[in-house]
C-alpha atoms as a PDB file:
ATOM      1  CA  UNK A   1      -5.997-102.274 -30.986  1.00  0.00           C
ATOM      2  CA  UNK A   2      -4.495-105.243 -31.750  1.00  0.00           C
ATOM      3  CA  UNK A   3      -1.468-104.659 -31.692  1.00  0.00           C
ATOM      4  CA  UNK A   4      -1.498-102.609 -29.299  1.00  0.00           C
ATOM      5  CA  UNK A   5      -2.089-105.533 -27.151  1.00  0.00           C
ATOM      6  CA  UNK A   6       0.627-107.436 -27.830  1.00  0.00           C
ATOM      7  CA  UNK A   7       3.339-104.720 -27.634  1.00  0.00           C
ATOM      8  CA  UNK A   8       2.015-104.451 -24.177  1.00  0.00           C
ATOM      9  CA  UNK A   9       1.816-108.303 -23.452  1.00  0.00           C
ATOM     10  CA  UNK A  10       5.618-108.321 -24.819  1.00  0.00           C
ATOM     11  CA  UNK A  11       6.603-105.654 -22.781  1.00  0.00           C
ATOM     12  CA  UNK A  12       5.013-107.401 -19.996  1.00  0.00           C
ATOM     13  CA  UNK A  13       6.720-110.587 -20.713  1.00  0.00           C
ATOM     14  CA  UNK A  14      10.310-108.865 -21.041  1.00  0.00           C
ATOM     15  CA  UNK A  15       9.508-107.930 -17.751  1.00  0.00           C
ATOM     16  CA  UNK A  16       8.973-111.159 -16.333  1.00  0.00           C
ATOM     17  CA  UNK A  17      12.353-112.302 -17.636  1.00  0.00           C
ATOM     18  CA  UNK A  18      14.332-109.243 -16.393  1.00  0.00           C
ATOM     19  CA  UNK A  19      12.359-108.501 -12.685  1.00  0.00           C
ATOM     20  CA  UNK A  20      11.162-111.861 -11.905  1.00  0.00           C
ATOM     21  CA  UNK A  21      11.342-111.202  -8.298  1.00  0.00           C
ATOM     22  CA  UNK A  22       9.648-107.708  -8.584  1.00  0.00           C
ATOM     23  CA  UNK A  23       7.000-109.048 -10.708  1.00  0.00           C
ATOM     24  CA  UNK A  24       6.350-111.943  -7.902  1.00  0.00           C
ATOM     25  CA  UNK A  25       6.099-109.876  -5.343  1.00  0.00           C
ATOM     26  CA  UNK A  26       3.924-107.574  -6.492  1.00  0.00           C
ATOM     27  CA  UNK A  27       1.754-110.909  -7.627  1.00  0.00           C
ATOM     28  CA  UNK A  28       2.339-112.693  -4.502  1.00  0.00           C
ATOM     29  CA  UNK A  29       1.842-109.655  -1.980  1.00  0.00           C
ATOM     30  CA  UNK A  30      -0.325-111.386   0.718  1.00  0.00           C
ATOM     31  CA  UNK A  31       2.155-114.376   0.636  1.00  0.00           C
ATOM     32  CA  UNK A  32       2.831-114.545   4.620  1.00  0.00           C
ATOM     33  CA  UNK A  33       6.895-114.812   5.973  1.00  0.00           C
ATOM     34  CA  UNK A  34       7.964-117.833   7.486  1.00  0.00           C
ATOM     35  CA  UNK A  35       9.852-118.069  11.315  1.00  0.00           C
ATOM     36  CA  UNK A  36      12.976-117.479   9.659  1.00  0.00           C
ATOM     37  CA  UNK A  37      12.565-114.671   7.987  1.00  0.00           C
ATOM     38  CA  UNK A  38      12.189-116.034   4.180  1.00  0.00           C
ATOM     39  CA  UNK A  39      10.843-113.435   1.780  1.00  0.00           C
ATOM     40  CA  UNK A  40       9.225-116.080  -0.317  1.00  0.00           C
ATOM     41  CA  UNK A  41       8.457-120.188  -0.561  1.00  0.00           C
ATOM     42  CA  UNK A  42      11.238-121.666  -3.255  1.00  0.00           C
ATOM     43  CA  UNK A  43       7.866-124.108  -4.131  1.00  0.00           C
ATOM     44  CA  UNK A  44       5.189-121.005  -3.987  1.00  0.00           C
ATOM     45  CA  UNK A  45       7.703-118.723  -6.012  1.00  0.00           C
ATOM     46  CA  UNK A  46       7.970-121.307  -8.716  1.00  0.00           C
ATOM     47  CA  UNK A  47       4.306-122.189  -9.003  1.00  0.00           C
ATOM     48  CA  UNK A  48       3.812-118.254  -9.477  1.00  0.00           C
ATOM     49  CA  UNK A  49       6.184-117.993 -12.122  1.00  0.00           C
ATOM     50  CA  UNK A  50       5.162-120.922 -13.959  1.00  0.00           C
ATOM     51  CA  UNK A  51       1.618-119.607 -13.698  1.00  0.00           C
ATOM     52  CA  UNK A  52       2.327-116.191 -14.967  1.00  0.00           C
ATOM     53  CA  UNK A  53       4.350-117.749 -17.853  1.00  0.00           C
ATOM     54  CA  UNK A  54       1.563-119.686 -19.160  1.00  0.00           C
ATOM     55  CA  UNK A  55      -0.754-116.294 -18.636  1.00  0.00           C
ATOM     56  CA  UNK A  56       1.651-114.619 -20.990  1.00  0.00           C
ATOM     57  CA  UNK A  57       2.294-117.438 -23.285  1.00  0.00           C
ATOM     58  CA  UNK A  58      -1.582-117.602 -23.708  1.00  0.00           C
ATOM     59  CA  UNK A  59      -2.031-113.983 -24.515  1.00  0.00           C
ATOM     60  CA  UNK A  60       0.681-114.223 -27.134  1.00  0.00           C
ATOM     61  CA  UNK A  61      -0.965-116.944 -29.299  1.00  0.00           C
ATOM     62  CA  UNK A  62      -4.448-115.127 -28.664  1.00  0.00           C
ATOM     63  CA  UNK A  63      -3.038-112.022 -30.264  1.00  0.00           C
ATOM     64  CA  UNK A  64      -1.054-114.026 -33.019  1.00  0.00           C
ATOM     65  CA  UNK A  65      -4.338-115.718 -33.896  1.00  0.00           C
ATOM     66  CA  UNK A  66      -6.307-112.080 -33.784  1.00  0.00           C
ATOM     67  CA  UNK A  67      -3.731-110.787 -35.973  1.00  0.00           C
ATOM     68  CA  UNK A  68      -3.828-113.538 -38.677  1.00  0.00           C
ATOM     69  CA  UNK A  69      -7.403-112.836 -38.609  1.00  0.00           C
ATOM     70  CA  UNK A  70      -6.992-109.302 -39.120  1.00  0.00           C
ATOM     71  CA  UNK A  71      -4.856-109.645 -42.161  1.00  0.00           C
ATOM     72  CA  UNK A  72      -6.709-111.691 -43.894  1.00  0.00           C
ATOM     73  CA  UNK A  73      -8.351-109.640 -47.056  1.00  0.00           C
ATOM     74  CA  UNK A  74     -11.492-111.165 -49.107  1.00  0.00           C
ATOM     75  CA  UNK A  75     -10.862-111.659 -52.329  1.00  0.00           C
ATOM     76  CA  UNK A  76     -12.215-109.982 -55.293  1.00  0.00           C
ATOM     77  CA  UNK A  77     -15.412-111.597 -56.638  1.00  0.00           C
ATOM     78  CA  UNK A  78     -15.542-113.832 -59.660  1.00  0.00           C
ATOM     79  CA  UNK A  79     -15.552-111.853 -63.162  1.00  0.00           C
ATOM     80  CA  UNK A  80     -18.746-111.548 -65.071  1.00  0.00           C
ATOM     81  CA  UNK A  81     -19.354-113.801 -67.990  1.00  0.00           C
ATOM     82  CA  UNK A  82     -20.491-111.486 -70.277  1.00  0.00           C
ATOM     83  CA  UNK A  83     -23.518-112.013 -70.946  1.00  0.00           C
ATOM     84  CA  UNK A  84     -26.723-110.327 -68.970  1.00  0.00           C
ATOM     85  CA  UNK A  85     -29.382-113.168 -69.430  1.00  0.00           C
ATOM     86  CA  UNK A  86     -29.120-116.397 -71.246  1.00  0.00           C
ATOM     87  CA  UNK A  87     -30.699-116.723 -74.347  1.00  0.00           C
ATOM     88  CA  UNK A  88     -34.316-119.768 -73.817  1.00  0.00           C
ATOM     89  CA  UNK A  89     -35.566-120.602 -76.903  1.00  0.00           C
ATOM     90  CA  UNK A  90     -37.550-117.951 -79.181  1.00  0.00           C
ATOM     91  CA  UNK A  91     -41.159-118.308 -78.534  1.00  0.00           C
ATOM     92  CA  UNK A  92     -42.958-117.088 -81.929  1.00  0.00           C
ATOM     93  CA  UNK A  93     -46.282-115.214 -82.494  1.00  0.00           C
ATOM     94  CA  UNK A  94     -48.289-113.966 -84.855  1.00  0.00           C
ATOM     95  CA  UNK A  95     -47.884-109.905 -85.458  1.00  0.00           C
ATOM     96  CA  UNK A  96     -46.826-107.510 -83.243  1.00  0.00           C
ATOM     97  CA  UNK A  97     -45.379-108.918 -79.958  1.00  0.00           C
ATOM     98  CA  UNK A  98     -48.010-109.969 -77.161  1.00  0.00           C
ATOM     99  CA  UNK A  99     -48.006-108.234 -73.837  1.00  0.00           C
ATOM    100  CA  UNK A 100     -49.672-108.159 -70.588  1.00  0.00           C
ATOM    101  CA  UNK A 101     -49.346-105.193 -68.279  1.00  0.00           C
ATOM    102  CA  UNK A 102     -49.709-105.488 -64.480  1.00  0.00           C
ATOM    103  CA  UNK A 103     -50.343-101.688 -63.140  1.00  0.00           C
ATOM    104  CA  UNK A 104     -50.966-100.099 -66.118  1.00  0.00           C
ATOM    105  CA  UNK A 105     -52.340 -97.041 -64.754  1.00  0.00           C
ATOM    106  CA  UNK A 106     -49.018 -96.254 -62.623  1.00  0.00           C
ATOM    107  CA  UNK A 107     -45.986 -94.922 -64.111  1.00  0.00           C
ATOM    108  CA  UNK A 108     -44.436 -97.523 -65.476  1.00  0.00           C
ATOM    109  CA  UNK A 109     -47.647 -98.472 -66.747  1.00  0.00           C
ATOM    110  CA  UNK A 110     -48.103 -95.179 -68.813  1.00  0.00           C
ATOM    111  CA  UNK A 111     -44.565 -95.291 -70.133  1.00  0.00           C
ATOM    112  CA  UNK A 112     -45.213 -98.600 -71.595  1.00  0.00           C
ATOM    113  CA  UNK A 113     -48.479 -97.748 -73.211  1.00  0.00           C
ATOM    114  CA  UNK A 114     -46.426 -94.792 -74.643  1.00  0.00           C
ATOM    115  CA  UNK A 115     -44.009 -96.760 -76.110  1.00  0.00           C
ATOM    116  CA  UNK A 116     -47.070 -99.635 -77.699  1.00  0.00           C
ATOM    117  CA  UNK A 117     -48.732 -96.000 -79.184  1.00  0.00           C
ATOM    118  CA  UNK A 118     -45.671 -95.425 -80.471  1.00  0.00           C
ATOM    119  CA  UNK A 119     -45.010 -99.103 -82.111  1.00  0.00           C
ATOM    120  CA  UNK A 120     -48.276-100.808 -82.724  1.00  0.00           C
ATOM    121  CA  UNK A 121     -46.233-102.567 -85.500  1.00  0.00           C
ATOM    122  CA  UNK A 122     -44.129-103.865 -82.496  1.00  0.00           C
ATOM    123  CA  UNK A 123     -46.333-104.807 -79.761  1.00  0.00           C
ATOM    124  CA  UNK A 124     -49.927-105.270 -79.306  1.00  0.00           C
ATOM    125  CA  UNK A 125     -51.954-105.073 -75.414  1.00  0.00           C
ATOM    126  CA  UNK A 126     -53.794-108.814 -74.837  1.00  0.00           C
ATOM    127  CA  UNK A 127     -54.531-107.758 -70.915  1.00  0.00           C
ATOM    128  CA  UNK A 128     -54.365-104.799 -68.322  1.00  0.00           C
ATOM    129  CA  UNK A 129     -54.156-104.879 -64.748  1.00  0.00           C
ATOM    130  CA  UNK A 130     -54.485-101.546 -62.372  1.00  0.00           C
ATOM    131  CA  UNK A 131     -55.235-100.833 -58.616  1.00  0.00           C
ATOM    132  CA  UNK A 132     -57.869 -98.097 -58.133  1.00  0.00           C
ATOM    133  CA  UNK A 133     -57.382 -95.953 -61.037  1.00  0.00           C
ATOM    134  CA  UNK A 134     -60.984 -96.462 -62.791  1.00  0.00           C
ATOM    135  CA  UNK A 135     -60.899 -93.891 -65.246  1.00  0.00           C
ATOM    136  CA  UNK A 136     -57.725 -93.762 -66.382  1.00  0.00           C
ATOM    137  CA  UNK A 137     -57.993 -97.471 -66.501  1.00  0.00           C
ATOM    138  CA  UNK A 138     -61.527 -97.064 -68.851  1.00  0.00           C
ATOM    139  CA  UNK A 139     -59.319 -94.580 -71.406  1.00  0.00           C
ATOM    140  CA  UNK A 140     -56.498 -97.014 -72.033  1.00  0.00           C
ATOM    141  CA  UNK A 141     -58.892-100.165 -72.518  1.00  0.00           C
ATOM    142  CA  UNK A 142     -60.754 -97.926 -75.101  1.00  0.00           C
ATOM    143  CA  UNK A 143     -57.686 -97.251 -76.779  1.00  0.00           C
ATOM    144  CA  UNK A 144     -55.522-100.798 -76.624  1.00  0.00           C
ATOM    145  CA  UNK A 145     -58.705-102.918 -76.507  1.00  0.00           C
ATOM    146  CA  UNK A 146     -56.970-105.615 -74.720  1.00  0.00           C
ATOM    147  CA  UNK A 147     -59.406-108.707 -74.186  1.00  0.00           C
ATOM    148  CA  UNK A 148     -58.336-109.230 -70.000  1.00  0.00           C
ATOM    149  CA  UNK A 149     -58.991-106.780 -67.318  1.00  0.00           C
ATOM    150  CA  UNK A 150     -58.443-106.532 -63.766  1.00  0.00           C
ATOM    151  CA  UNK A 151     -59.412-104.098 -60.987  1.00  0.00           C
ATOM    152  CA  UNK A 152     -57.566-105.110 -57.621  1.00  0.00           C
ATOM    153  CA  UNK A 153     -60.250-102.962 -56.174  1.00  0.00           C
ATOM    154  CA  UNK A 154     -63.351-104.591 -56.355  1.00  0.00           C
ATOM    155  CA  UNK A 155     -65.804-102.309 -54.819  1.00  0.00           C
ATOM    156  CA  UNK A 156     -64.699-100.055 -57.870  1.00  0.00           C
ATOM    157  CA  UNK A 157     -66.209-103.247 -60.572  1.00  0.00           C
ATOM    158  CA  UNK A 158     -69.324-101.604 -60.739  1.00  0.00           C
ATOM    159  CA  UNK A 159     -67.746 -98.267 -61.312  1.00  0.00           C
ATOM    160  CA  UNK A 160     -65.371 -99.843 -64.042  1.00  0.00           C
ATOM    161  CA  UNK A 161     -68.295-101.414 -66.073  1.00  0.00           C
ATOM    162  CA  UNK A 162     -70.245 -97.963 -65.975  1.00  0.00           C
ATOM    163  CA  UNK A 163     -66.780 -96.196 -67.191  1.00  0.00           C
ATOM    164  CA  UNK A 164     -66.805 -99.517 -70.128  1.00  0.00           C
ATOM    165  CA  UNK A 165     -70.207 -99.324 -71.499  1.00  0.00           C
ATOM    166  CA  UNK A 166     -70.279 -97.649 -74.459  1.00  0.00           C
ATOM    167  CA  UNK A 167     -66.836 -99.255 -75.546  1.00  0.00           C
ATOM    168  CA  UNK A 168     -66.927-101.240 -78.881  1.00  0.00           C
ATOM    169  CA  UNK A 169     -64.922-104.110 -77.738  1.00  0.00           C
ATOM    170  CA  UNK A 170     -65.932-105.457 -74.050  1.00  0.00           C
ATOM    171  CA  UNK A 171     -63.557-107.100 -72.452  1.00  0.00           C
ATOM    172  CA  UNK A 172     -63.558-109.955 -69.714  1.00  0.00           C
ATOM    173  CA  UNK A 173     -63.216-108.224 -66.413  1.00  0.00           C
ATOM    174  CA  UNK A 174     -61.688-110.539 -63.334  1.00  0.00           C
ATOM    175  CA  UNK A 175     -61.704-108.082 -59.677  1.00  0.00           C
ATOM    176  CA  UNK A 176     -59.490-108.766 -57.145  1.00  0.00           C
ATOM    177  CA  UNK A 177     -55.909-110.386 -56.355  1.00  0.00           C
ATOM    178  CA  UNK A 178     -56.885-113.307 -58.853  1.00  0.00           C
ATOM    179  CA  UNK A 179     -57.863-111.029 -61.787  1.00  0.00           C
ATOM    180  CA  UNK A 180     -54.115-109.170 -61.655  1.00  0.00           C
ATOM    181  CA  UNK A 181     -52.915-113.223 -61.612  1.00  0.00           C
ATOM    182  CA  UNK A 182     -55.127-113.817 -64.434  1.00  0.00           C
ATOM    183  CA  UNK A 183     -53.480-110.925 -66.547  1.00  0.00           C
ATOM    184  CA  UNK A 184     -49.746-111.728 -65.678  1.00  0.00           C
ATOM    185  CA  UNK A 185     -50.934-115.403 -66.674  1.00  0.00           C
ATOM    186  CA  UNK A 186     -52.781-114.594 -69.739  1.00  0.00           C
ATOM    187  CA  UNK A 187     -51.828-116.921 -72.265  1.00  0.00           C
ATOM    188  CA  UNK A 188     -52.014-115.014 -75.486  1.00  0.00           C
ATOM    189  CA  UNK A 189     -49.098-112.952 -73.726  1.00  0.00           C
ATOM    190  CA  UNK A 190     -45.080-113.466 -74.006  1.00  0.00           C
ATOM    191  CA  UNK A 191     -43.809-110.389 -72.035  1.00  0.00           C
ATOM    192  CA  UNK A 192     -45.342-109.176 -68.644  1.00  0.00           C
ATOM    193  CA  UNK A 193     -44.376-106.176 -67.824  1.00  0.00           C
ATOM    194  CA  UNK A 194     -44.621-105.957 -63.780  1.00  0.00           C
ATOM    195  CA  UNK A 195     -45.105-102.109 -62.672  1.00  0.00           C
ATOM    196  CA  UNK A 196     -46.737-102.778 -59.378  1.00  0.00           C
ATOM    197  CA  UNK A 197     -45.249-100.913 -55.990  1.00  0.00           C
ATOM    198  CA  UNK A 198     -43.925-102.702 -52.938  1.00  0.00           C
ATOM    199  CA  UNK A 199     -44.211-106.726 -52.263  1.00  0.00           C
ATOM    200  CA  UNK A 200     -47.548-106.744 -54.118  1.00  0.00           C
ATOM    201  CA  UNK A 201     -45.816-107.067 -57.240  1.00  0.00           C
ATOM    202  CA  UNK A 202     -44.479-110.565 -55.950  1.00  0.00           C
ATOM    203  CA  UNK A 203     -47.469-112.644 -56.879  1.00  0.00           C
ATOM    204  CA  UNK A 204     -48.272-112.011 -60.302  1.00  0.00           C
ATOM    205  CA  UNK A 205     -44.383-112.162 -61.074  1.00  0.00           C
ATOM    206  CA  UNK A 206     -44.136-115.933 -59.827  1.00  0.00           C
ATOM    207  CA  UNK A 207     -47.351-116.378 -62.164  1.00  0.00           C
ATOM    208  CA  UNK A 208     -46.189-115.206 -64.860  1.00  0.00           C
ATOM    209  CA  UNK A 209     -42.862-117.254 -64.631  1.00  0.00           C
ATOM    210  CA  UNK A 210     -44.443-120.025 -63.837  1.00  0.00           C
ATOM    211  CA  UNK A 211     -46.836-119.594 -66.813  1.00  0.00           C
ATOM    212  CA  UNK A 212     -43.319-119.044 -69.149  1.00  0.00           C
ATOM    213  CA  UNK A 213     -43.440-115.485 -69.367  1.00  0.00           C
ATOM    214  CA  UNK A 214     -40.907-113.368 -70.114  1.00  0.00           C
ATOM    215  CA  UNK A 215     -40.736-110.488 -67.194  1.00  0.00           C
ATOM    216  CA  UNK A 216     -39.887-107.095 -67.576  1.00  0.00           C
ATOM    217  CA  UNK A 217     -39.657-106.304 -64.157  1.00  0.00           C
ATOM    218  CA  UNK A 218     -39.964-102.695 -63.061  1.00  0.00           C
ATOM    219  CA  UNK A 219     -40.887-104.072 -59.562  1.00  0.00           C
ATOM    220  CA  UNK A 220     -37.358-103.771 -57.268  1.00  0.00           C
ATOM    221  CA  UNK A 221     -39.153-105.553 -54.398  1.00  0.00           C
ATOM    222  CA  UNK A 222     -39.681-108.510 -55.737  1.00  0.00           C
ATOM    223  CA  UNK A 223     -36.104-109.181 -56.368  1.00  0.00           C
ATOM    224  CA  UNK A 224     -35.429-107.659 -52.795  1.00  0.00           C
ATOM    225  CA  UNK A 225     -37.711-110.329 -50.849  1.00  0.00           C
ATOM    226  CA  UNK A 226     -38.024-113.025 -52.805  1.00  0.00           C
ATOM    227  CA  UNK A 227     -35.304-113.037 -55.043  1.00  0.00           C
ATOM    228  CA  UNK A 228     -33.731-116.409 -53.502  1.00  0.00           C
ATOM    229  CA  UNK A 229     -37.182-118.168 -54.527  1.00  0.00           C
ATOM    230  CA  UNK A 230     -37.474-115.900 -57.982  1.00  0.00           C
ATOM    231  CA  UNK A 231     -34.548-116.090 -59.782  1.00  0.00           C
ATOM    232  CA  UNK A 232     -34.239-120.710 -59.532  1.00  0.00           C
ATOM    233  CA  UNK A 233     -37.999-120.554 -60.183  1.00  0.00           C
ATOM    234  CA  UNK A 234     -37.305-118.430 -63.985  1.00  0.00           C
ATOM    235  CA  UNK A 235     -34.634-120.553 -64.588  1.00  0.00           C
ATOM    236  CA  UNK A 236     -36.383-123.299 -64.056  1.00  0.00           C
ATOM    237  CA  UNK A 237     -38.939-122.348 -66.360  1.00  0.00           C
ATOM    238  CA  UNK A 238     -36.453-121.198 -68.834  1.00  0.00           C
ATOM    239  CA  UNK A 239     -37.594-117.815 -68.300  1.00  0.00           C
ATOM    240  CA  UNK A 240     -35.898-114.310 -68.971  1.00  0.00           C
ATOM    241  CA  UNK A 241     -36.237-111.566 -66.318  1.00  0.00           C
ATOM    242  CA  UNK A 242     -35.330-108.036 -68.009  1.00  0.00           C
ATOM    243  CA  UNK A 243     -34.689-104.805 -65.758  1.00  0.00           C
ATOM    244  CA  UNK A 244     -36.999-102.501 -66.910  1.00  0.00           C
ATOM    245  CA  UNK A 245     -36.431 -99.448 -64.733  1.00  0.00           C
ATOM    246  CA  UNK A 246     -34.482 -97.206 -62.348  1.00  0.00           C
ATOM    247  CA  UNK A 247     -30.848 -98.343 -61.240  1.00  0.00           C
ATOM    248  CA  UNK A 248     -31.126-102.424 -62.178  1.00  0.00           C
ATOM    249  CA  UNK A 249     -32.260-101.116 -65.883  1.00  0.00           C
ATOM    250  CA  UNK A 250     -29.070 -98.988 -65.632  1.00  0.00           C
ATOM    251  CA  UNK A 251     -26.652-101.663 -64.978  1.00  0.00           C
ATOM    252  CA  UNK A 252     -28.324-104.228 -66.868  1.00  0.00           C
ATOM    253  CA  UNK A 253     -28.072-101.801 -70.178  1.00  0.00           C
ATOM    254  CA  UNK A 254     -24.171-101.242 -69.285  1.00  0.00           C
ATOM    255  CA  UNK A 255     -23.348-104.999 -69.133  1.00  0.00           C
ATOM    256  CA  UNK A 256     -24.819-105.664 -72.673  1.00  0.00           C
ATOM    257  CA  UNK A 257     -21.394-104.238 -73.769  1.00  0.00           C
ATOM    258  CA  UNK A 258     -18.951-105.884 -71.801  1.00  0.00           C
ATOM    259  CA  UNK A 259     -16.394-108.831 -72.851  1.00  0.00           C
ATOM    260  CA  UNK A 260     -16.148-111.502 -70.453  1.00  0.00           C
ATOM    261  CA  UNK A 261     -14.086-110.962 -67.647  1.00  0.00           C
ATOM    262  CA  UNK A 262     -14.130-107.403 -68.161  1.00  0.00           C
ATOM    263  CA  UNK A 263     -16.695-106.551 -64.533  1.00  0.00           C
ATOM    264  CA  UNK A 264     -15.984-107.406 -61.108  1.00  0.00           C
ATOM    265  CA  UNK A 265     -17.871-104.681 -58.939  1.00  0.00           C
ATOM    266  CA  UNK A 266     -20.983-102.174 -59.646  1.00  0.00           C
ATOM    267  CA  UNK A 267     -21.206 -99.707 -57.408  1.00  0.00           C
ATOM    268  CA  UNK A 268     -24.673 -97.561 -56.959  1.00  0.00           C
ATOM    269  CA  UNK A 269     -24.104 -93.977 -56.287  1.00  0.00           C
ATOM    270  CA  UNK A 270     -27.242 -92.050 -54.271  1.00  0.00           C
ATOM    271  CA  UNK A 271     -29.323 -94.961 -54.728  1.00  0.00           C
ATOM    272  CA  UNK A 272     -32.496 -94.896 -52.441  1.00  0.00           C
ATOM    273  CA  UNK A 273     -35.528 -97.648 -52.147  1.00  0.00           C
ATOM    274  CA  UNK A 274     -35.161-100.549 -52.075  1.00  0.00           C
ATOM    275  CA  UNK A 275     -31.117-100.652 -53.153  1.00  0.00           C
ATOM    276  CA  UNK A 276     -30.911 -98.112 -49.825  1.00  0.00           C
END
């Protein structure tokens, strides 16, 4: 569109220099004739001219300006360094690796409890955290015997305690929005593994940094909405945050083997949710 413009304000101002006294009449059409029979005022004529001129002379630098816009082409972003998180200093334990797990009866949840079943020489459960889920929520305490528990749902406490009463080991059981905090805080813990859905998630993630966990976030969300207050608070607290799921797992696992310099662009095929 652009330059369509200013072929047409060219064209226009060729015009002006060829036809000047078609273009002024056609400008100055109500201009009246004087007694002696004078087409046009020498001063009037001039003034037009002038006045078109600068019209033309305007709409030139306008498009010049548009057009210098136009062509100007971002550049491509800075290379990555090479390396996916920086490395805090090792925080040592005792055993098989402490973790807490924030919506453990979800999916992400289960797939981590898998994986602990799997490696108990590995990793060990200090403290559970799950929505509504009573039962299922009963079954894994059984069989990790973590010492925390949480039930965001506290009308279901009662209901919980029933489910817990013949179990060998009882743990401490915190309901509500402070009891998931409590787990993702938990000091015995190093890693928190945050499997919550949606903006819920947010809380116990900024606990558990601020606490010096390590996060293995499974929670998009949290990243999505408060990612400009997240990601200074972890590195302020010399915290890791690991992608532990879905798309940000993907590309996290690809950059482990790049050389520096070697990425400049990810693009996310079919990607829904929150990277929609």
């Amino acid at each position: 569109p652009f330059h369509f413009w200013q072929q047409r304000s060219s064209a226009m101002a060729l015009k002006v220099a060829s036809f000047p006294g078609e273009l002024s009449s056609l400008l100055d059409s109500g201009t009246t004739r004087s007694r002696r029979g004078a087409a046009f005022r020498p001063r009037q004529h001039q003034h037009q001219l002038s006045k078109v001129d600068f019209t033309f002379q305007r709409r030139d630098k306008r498009a010049a300006y548009l057009r210098t816009c136009c062509s100007m082409q971002q550049g491509p972003p800075p290379a990555w360094p090479g390396r996916a998180v920086a490395e805090p200093e090792r925080r040592s334990w005792e055993g098989p690796k402490p973790i807490s797990i924030v919506g453990s009866t979800g999916s992400i949840g289960t797939q981590t409890l898998d994986i602990v079943a799997e490696n108990p020489d590995k990793f060990r459960v200090v403290a559970l955290a799950a929505g509504s889920n009573v039962t299922l929520l009963a079954d894994q305490v059984k069989t990790f015997k973590p010492k925390l528990v949480a039930v965001r749902n506290e009308s279901l406490l009662n209901e919980l305690k029933e489910a817990l009463a013949g179990c060998e080991e009882m743990p401490e059981i915190i309901p509500g929005e402070q009891g998931v905090i409590e787990v993702a805080r938990h000091p015995d813990a190093v890693t928190v593994v945050t499997g919550i859905v949606g903006c819920a998630g947010l809380k116990p993630t900024v606990a558990a940094i601020e606490a010096g966990k390590d996060i293995a976030l499974a929670n998009k969300e949290t990243l999505i909405a408060g990612g400009p207050f997240v990601l200074p608070l972890a590195h302020k607290h010399n915290v890791k945050i690991l992608p532990a799921d879905s798309e940000h797992s993907a590309i996290f696992q690809c950059i482990q083997g790049l050389s520096e310099g070697s990425l400049r662009r990810v693009i996310l095929t079919a990607s829904g949710g929150a990277f929609r």
